[in-house]
N, C-alpha and C. Protein backbone atom coordinates (compact mmCIF):
# COMPACT_ATOMS: atom_id res chain seq x y z
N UNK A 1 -4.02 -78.64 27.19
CA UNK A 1 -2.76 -78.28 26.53
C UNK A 1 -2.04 -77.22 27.36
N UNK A 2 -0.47 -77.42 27.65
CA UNK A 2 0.19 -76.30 28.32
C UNK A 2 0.38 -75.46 27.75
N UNK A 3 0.05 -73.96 28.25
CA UNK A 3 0.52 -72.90 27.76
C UNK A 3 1.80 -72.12 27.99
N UNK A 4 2.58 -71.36 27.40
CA UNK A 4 4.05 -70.52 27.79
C UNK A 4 2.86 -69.35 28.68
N UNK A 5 3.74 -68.78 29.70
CA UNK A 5 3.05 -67.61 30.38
C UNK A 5 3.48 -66.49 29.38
N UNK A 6 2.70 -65.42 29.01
CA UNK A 6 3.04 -64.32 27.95
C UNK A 6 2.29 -63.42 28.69
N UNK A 7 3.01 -62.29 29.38
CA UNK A 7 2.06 -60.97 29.98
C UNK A 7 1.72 -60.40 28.89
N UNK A 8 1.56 -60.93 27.64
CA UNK A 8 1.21 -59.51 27.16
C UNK A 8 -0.59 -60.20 26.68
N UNK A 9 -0.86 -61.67 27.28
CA UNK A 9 -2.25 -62.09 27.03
C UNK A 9 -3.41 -60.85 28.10
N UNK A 10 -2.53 -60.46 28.69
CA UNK A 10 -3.21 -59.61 29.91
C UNK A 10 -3.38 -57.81 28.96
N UNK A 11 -2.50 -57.87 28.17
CA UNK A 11 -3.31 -56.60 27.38
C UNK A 11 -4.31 -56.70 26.70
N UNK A 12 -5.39 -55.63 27.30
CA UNK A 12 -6.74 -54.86 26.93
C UNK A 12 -6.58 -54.79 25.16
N UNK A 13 -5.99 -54.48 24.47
CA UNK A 13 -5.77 -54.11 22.99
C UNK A 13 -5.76 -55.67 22.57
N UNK A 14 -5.21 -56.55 22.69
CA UNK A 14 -4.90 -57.87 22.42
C UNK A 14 -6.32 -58.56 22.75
N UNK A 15 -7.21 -58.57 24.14
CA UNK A 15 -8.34 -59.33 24.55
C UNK A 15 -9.90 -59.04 23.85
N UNK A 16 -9.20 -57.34 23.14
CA UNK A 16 -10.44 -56.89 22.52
C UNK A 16 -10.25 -57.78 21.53
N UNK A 17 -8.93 -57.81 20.56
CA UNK A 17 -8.84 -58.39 19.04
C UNK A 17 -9.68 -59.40 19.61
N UNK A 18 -8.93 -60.53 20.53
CA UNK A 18 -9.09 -62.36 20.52
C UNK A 18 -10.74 -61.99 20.97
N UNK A 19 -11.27 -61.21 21.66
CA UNK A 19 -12.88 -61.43 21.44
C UNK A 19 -13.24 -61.17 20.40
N UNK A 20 -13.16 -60.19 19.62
CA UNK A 20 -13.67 -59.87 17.85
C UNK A 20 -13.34 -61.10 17.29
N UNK A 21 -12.42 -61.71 16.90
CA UNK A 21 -11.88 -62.83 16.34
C UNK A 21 -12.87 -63.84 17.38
N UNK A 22 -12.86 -64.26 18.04
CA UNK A 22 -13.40 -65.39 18.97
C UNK A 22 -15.37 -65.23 18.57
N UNK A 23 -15.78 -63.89 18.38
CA UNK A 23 -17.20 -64.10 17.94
C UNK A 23 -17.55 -63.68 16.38
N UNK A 24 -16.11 -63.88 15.69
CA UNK A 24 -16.22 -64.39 14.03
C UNK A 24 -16.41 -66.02 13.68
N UNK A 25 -15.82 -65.84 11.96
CA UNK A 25 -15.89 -67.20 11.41
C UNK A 25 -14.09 -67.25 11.79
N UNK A 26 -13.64 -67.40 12.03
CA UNK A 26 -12.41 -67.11 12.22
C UNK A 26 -11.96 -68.35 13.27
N UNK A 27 -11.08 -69.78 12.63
CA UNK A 27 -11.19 -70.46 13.72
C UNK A 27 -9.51 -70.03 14.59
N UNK A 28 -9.02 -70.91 15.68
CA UNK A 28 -7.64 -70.44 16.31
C UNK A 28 -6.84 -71.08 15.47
N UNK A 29 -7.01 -72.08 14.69
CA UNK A 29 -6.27 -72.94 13.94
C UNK A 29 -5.50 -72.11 12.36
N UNK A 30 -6.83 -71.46 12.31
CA UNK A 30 -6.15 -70.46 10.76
C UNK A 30 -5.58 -69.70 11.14
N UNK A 31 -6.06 -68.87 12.93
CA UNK A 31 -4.81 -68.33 13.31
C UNK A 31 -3.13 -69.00 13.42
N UNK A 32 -3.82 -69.46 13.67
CA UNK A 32 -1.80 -70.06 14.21
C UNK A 32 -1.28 -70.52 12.68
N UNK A 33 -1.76 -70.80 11.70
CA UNK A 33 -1.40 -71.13 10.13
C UNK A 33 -1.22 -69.52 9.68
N UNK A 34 -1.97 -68.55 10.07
CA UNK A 34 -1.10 -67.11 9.85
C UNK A 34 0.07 -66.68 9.76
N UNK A 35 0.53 -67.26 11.17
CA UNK A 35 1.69 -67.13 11.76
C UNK A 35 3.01 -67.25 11.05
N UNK A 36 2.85 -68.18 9.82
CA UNK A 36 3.74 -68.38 8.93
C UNK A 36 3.64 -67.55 7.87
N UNK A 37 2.41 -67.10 7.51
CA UNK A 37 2.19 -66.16 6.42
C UNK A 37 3.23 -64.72 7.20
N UNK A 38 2.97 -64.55 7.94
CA UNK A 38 3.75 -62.99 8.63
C UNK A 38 4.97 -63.71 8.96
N UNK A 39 5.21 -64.49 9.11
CA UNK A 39 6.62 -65.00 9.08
C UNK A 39 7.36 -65.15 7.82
N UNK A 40 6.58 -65.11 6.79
CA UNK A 40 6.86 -65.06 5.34
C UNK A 40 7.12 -63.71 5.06
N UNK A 41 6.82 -62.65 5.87
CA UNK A 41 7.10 -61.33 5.27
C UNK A 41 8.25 -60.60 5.67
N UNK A 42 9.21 -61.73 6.32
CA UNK A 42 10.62 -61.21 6.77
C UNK A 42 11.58 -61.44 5.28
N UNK A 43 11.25 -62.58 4.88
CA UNK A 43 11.83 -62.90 3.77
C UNK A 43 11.71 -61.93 2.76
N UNK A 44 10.34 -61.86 2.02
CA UNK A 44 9.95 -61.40 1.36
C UNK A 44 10.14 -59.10 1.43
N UNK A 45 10.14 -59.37 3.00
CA UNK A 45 10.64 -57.64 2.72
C UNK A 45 12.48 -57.76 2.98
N UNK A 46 13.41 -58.24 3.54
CA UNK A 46 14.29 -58.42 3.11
C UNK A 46 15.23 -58.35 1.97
N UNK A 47 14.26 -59.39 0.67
CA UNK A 47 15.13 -59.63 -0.19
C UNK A 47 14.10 -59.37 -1.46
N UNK A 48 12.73 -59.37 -1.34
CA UNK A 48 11.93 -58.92 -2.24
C UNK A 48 12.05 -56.89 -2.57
N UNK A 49 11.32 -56.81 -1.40
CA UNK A 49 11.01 -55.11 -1.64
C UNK A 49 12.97 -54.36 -1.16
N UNK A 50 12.93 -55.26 0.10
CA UNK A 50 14.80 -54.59 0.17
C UNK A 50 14.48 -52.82 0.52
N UNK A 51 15.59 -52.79 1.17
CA UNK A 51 15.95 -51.02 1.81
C UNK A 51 15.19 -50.95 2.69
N UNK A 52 14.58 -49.49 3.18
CA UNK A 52 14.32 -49.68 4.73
C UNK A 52 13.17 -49.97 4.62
N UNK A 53 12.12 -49.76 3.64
CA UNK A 53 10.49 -50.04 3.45
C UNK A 53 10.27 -51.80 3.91
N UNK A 54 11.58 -52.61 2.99
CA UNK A 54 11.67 -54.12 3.27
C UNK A 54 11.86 -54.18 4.88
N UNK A 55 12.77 -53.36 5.49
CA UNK A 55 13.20 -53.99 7.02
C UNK A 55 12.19 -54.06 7.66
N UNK A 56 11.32 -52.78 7.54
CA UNK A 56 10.24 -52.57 8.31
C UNK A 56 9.35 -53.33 7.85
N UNK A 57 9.03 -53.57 6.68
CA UNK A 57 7.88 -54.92 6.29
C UNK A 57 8.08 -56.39 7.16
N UNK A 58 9.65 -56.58 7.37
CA UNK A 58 10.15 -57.73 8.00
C UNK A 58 9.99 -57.55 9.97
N UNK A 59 9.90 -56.72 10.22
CA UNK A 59 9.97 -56.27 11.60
C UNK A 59 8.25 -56.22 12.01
N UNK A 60 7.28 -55.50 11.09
CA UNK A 60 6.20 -56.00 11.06
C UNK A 60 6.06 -57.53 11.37
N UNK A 61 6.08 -58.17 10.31
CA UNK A 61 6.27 -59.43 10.07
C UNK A 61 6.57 -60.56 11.23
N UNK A 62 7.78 -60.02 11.72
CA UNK A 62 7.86 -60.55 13.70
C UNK A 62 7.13 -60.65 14.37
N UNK A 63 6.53 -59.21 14.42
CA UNK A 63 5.65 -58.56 15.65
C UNK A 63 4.30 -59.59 15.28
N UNK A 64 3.52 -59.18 13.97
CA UNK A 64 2.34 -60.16 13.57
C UNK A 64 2.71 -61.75 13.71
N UNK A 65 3.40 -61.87 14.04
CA UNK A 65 3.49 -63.70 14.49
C UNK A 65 3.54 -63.61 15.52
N UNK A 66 4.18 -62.64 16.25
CA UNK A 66 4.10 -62.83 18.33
C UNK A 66 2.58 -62.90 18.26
N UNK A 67 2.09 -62.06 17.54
CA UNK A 67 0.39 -61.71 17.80
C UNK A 67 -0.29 -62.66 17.30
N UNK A 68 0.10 -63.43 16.55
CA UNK A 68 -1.02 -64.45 16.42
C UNK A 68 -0.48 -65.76 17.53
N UNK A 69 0.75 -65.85 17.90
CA UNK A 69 0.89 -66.76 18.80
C UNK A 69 0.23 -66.29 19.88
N UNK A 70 -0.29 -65.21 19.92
CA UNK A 70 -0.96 -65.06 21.68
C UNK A 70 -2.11 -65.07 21.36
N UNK A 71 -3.28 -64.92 20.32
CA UNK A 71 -3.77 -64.82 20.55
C UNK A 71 -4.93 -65.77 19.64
N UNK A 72 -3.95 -66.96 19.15
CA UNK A 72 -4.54 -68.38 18.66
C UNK A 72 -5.11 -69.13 19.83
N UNK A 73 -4.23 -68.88 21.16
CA UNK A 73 -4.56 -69.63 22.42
C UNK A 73 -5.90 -68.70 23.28
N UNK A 74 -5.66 -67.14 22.75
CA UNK A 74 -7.03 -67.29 23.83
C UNK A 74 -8.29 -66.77 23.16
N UNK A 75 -8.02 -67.45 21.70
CA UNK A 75 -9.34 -67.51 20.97
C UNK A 75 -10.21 -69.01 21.06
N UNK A 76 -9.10 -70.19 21.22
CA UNK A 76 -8.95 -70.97 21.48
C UNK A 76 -9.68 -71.51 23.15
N UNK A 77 -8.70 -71.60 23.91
CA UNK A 77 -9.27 -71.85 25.12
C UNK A 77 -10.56 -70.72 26.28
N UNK A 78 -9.85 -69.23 25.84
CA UNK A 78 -11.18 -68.50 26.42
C UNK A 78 -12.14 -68.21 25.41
N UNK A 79 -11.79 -68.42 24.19
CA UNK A 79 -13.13 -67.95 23.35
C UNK A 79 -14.23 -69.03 23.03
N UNK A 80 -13.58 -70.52 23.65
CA UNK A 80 -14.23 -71.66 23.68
C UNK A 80 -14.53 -72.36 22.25
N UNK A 81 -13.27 -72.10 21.88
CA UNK A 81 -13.15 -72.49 19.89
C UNK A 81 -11.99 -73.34 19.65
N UNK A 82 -11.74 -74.08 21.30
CA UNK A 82 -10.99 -75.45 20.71
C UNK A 82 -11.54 -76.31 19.88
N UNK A 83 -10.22 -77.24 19.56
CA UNK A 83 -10.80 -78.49 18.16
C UNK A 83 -9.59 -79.17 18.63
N UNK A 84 -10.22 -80.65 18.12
CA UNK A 84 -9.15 -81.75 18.32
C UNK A 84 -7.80 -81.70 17.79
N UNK A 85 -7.51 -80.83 16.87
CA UNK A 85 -6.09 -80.73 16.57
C UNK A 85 -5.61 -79.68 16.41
N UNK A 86 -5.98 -78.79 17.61
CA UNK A 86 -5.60 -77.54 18.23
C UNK A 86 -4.02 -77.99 18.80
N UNK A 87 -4.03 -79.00 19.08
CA UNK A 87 -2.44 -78.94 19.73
C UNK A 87 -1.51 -79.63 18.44
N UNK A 88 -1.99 -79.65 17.75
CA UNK A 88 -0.64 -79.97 16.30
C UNK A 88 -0.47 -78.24 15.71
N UNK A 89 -1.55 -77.58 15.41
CA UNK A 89 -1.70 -76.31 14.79
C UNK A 89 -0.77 -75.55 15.66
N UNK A 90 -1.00 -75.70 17.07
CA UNK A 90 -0.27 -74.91 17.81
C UNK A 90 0.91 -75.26 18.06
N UNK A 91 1.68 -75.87 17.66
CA UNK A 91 2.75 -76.32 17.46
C UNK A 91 3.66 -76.78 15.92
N UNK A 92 3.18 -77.34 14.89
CA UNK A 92 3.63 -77.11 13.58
C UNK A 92 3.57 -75.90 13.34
N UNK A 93 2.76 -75.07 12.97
CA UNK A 93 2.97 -73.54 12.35
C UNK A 93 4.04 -72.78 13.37
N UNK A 94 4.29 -72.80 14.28
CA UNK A 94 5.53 -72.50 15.12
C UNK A 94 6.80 -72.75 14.64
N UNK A 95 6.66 -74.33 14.47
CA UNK A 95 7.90 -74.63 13.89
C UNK A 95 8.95 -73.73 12.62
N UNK A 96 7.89 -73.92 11.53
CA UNK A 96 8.05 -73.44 10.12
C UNK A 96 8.04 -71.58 10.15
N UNK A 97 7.40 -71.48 11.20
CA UNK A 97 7.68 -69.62 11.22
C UNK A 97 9.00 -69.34 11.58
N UNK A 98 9.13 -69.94 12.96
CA UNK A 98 10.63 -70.16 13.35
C UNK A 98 11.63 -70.16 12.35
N UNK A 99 11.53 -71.01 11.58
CA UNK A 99 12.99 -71.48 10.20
C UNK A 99 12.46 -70.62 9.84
N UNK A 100 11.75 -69.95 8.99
CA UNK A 100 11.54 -68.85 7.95
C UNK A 100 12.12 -67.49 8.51
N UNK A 101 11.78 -67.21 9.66
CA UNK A 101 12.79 -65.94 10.17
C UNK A 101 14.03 -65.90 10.38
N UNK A 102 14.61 -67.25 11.24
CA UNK A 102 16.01 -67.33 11.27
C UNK A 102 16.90 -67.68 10.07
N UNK A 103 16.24 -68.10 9.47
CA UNK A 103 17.21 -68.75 7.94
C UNK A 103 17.06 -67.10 7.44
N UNK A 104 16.03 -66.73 6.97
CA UNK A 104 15.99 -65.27 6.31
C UNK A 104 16.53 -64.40 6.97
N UNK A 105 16.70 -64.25 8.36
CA UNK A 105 17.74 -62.92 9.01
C UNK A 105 18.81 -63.43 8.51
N UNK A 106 19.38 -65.01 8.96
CA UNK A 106 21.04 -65.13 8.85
C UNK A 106 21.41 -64.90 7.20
N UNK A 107 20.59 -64.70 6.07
CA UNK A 107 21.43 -64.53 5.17
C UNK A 107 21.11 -62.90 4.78
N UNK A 108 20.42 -62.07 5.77
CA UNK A 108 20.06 -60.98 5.60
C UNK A 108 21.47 -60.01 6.58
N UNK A 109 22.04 -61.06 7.18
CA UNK A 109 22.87 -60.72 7.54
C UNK A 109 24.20 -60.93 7.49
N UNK A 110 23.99 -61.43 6.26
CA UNK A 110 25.10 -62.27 5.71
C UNK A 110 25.43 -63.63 6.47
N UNK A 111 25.33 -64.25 7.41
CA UNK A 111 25.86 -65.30 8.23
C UNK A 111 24.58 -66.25 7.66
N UNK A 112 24.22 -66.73 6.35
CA UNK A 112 23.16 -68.07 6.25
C UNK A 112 23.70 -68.76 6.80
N UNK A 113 25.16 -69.80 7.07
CA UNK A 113 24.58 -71.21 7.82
C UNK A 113 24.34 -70.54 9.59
N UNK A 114 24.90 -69.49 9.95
CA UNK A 114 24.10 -69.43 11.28
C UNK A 114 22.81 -69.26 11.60
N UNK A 115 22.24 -69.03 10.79
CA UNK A 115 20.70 -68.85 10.13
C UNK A 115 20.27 -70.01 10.41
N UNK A 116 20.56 -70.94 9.30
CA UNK A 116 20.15 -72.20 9.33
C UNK A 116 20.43 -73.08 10.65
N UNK A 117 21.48 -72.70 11.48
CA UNK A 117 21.76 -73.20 12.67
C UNK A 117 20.93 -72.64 13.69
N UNK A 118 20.71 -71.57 13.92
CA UNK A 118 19.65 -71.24 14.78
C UNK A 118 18.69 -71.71 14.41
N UNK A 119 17.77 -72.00 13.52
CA UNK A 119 16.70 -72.75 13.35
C UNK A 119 16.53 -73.69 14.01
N UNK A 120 17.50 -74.50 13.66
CA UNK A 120 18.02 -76.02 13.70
C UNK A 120 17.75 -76.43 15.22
N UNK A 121 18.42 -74.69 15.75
CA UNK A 121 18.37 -75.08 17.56
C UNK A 121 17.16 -74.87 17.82
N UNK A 122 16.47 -73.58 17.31
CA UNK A 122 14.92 -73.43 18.11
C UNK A 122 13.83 -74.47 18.11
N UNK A 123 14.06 -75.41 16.62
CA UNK A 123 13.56 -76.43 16.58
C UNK A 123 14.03 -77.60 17.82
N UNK A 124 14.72 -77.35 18.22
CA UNK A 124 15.38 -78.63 19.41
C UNK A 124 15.10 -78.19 20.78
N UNK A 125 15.05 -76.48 20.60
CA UNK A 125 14.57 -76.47 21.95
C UNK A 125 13.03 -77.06 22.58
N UNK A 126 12.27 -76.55 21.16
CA UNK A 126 10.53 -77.08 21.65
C UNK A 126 10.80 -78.31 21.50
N UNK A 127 11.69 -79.02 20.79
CA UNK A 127 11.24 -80.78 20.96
C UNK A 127 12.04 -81.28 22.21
N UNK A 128 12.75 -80.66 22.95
CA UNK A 128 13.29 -81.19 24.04
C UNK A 128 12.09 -81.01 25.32
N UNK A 129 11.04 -79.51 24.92
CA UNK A 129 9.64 -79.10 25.73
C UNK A 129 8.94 -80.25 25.52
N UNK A 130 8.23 -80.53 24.43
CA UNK A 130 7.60 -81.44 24.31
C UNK A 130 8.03 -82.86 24.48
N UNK A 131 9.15 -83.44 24.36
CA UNK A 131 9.73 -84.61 25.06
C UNK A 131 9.53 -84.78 26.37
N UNK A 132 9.98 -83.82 27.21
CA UNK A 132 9.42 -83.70 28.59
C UNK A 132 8.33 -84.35 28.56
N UNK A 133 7.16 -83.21 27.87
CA UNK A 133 5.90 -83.68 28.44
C UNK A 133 5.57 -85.04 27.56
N UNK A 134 6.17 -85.54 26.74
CA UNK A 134 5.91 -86.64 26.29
C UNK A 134 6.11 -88.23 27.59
N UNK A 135 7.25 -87.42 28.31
CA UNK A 135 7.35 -88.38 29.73
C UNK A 135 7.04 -88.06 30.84
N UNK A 136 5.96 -87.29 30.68
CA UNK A 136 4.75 -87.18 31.76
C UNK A 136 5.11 -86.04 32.64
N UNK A 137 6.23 -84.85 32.46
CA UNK A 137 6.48 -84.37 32.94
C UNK A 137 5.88 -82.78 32.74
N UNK A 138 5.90 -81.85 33.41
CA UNK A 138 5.63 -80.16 33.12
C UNK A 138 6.67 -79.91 31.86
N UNK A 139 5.64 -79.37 30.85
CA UNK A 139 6.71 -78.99 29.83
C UNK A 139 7.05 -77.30 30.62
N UNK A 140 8.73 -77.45 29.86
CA UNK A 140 9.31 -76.33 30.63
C UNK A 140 9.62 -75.04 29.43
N UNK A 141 8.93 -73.74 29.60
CA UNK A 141 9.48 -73.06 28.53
C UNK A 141 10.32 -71.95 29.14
N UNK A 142 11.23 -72.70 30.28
CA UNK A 142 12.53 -71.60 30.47
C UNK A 142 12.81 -71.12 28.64
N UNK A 143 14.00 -70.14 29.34
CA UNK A 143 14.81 -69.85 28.73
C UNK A 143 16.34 -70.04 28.17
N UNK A 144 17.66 -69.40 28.57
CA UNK A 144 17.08 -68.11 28.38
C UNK A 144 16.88 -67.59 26.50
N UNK A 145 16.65 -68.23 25.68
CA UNK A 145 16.25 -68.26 24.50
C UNK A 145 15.03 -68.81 24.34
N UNK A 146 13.97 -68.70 24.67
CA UNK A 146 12.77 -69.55 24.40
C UNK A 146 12.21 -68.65 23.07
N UNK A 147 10.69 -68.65 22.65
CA UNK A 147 10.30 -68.02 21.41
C UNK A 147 10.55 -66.65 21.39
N UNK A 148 9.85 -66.22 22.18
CA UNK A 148 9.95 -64.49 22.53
C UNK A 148 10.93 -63.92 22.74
N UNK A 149 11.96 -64.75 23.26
CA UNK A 149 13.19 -63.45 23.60
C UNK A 149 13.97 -64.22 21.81
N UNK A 150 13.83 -65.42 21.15
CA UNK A 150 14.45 -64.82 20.00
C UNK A 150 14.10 -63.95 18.73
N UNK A 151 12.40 -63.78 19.08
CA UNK A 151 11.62 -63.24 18.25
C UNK A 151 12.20 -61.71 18.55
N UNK A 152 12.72 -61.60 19.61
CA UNK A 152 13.29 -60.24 20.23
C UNK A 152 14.37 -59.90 20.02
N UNK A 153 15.26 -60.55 20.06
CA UNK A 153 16.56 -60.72 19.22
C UNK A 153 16.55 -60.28 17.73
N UNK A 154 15.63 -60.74 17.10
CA UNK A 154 15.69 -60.61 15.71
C UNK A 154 14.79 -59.26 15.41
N UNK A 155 13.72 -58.64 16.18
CA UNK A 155 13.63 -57.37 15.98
C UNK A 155 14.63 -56.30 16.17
N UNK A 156 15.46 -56.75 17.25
CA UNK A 156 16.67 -55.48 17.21
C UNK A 156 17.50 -55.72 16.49
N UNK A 157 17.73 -57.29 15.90
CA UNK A 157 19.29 -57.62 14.86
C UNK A 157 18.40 -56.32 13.69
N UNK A 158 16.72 -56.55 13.27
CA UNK A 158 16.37 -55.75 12.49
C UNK A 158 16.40 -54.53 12.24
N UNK A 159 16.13 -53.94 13.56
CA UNK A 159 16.10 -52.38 13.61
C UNK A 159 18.09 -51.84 13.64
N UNK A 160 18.82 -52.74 13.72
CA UNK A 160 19.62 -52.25 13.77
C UNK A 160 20.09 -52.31 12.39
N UNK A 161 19.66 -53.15 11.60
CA UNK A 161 19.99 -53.02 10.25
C UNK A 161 19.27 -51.50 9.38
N UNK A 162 17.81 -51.46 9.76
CA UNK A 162 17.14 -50.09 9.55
C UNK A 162 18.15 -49.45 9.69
N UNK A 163 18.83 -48.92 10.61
CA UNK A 163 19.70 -47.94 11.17
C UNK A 163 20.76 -47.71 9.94
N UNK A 164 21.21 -49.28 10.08
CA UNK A 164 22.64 -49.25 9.39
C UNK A 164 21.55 -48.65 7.76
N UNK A 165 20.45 -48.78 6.76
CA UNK A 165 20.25 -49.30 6.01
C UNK A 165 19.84 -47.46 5.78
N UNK A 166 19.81 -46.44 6.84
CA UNK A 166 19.92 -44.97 6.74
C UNK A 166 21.04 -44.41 6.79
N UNK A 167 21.94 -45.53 6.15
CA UNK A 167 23.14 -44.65 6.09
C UNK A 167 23.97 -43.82 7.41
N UNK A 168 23.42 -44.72 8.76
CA UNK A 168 24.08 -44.36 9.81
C UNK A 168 25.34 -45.50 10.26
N UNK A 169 26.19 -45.28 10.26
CA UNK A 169 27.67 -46.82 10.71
C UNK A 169 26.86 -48.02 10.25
N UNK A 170 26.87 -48.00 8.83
CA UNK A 170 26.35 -49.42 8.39
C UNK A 170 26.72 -50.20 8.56
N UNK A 171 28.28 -50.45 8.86
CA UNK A 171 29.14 -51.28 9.58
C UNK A 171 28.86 -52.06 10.86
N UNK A 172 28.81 -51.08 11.44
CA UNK A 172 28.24 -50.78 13.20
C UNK A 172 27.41 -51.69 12.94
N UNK A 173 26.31 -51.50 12.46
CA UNK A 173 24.97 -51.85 12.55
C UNK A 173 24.28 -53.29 12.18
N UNK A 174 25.69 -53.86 11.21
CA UNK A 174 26.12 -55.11 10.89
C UNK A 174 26.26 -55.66 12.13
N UNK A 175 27.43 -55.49 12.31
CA UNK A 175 27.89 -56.16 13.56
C UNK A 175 27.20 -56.34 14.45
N UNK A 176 26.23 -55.69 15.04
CA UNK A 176 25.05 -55.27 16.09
C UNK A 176 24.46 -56.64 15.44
N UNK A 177 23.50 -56.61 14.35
CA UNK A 177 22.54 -57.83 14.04
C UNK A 177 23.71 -59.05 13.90
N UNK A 178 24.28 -58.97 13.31
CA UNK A 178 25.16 -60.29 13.42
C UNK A 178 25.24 -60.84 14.91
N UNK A 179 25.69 -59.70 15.70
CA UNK A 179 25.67 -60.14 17.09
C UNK A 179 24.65 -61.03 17.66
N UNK A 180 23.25 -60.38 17.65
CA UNK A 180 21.79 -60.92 17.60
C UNK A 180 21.73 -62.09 17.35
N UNK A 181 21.98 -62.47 15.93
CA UNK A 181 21.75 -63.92 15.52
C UNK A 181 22.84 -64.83 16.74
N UNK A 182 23.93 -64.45 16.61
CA UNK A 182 25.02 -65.29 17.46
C UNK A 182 24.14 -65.30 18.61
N UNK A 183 23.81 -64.35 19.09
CA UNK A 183 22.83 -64.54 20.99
C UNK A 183 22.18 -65.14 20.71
N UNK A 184 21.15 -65.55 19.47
CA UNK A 184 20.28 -66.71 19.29
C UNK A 184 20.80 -68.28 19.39
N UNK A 185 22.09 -68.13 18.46
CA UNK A 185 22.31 -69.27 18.98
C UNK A 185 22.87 -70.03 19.97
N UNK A 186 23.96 -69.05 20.69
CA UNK A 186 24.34 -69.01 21.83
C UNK A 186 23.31 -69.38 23.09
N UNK A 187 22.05 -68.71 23.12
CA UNK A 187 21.50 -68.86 23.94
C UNK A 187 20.36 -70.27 23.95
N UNK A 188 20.21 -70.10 22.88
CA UNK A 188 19.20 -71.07 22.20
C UNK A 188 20.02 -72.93 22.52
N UNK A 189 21.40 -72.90 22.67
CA UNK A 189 22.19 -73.95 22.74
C UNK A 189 22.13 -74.16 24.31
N UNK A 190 21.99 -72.61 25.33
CA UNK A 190 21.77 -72.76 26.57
C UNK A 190 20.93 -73.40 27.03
N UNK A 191 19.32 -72.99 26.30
CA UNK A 191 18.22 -73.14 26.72
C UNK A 191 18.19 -74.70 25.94
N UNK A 192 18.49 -75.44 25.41
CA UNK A 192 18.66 -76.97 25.23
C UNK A 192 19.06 -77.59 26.44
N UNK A 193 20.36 -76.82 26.71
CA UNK A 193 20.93 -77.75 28.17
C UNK A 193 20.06 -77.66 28.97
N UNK A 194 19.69 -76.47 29.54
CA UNK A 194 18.95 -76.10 30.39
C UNK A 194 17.55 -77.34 30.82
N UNK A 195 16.93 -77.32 29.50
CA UNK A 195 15.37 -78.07 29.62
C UNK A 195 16.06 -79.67 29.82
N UNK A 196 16.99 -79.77 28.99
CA UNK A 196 17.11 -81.46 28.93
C UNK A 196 17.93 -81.71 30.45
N UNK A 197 18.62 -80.96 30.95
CA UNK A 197 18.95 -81.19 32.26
C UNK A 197 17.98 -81.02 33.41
N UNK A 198 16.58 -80.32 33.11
CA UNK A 198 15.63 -81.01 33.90
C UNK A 198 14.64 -81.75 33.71
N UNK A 199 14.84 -82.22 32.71
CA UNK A 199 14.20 -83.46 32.36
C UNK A 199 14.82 -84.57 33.01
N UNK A 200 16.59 -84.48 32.86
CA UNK A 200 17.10 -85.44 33.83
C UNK A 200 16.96 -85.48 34.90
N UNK A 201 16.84 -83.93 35.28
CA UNK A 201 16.66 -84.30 37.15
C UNK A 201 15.61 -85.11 37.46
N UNK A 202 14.55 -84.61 36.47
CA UNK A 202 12.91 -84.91 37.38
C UNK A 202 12.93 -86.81 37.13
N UNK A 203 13.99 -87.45 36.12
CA UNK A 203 13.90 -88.72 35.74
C UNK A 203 14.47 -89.18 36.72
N UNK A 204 15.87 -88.43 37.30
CA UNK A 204 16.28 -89.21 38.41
C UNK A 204 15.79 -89.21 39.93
N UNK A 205 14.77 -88.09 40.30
CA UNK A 205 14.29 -87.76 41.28
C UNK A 205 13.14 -88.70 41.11
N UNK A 206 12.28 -89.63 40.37
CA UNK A 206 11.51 -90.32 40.20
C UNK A 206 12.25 -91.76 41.10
């Protein structure tokens, strides 16, 4: 199975967890089904708990899904705890974390259908990855929107809402995350062209 390159598999703090986890009961598969549970807590601190205790529950919430996406794969392949449907796990629970953050920022930021539209795209970007490799090709996880930089996006659309949500240019601070989501989809529409135009090349260079 191809992996995205992530420097942060190379942090010491991260290789200790995925070994603790890797010599539990703990398979990579419930990891990566996590991934949605902490992706559930953008919503839920958003519009459940609300004010800055919620933002930061939701910004958590980000961060614990980058972390189980890194470290489902190297519980997985270095902890020697693959399974035959390691590559659906690692890819459905992606999906559905994805929509759950972007739909829940865009109406956290007032803009729901851009919400729902960025989804819409991040979902198109991995199926344009996996189409590739469906035609025998290197799946490609350019950018410049791939998972991480929108998972990144949406921590600062967040923290800038924190900001606004202390009563500093709440206005300001709108605009700032609104911005965010728009770079998601903006970029996220890039990184479509991007992959499916080398998918064409490599079809016509065949």
């Amino acid at each position: 199975m191809e992996r995205r390159k992530v420097s942060s598999r190379d942090s010491g703090v991260i290789r200790a967890i995925a070994r603790g986890l890797a010599n539990s009961a703990v398979t990579p598969n419930q990891i990566s089904v996590s991934s949605c549970v902490f992706a559930a807590l953008v919503p839920i601190g958003l519009f459940v708990i609300g004010g800055m205790m919620g933002i930061v529950l939701a910004i958590a919430g980000v961060q614990l899904r980058l972390l189980a996406n890194v470290i489902d794969g190297l519980v997985a392949v270095e902890g020697g705890k693959s399974t035959a449907l390691g590559a659906l796990y690692n890819e459905f629970p992606d999906r559905i974390a994805d929509s759950i953050i972007l739909i829940a920022f865009g109406y956290g930021v007032q803009l729901s259908p851009i919400g729902w539209l960025a989804a819409l795209l991040a979902a198109l970007t991995a199926y344009i990855r996996v189409f590739g490799g469906a035609l025998g090709q290197i799946q490609s996880f350019s950018g410049p929107m791939a998972k991480q930089h929108r998972m990144a996006a949406v921590t600062l659309g967040l923290i800038a809402m924190l900001v606004g949500a202390a009563g500093l240019q709440a206005a300001a601070c709108l605009y700032v995350a609104q911005g965010a989501l728009w770079a998601i989809v903006v970029g996220s529409a890039w990184t479509c062209w991007r992959r499916t135009r080398a998918i064409a090349e490599q079809l016509v260079a065949r």
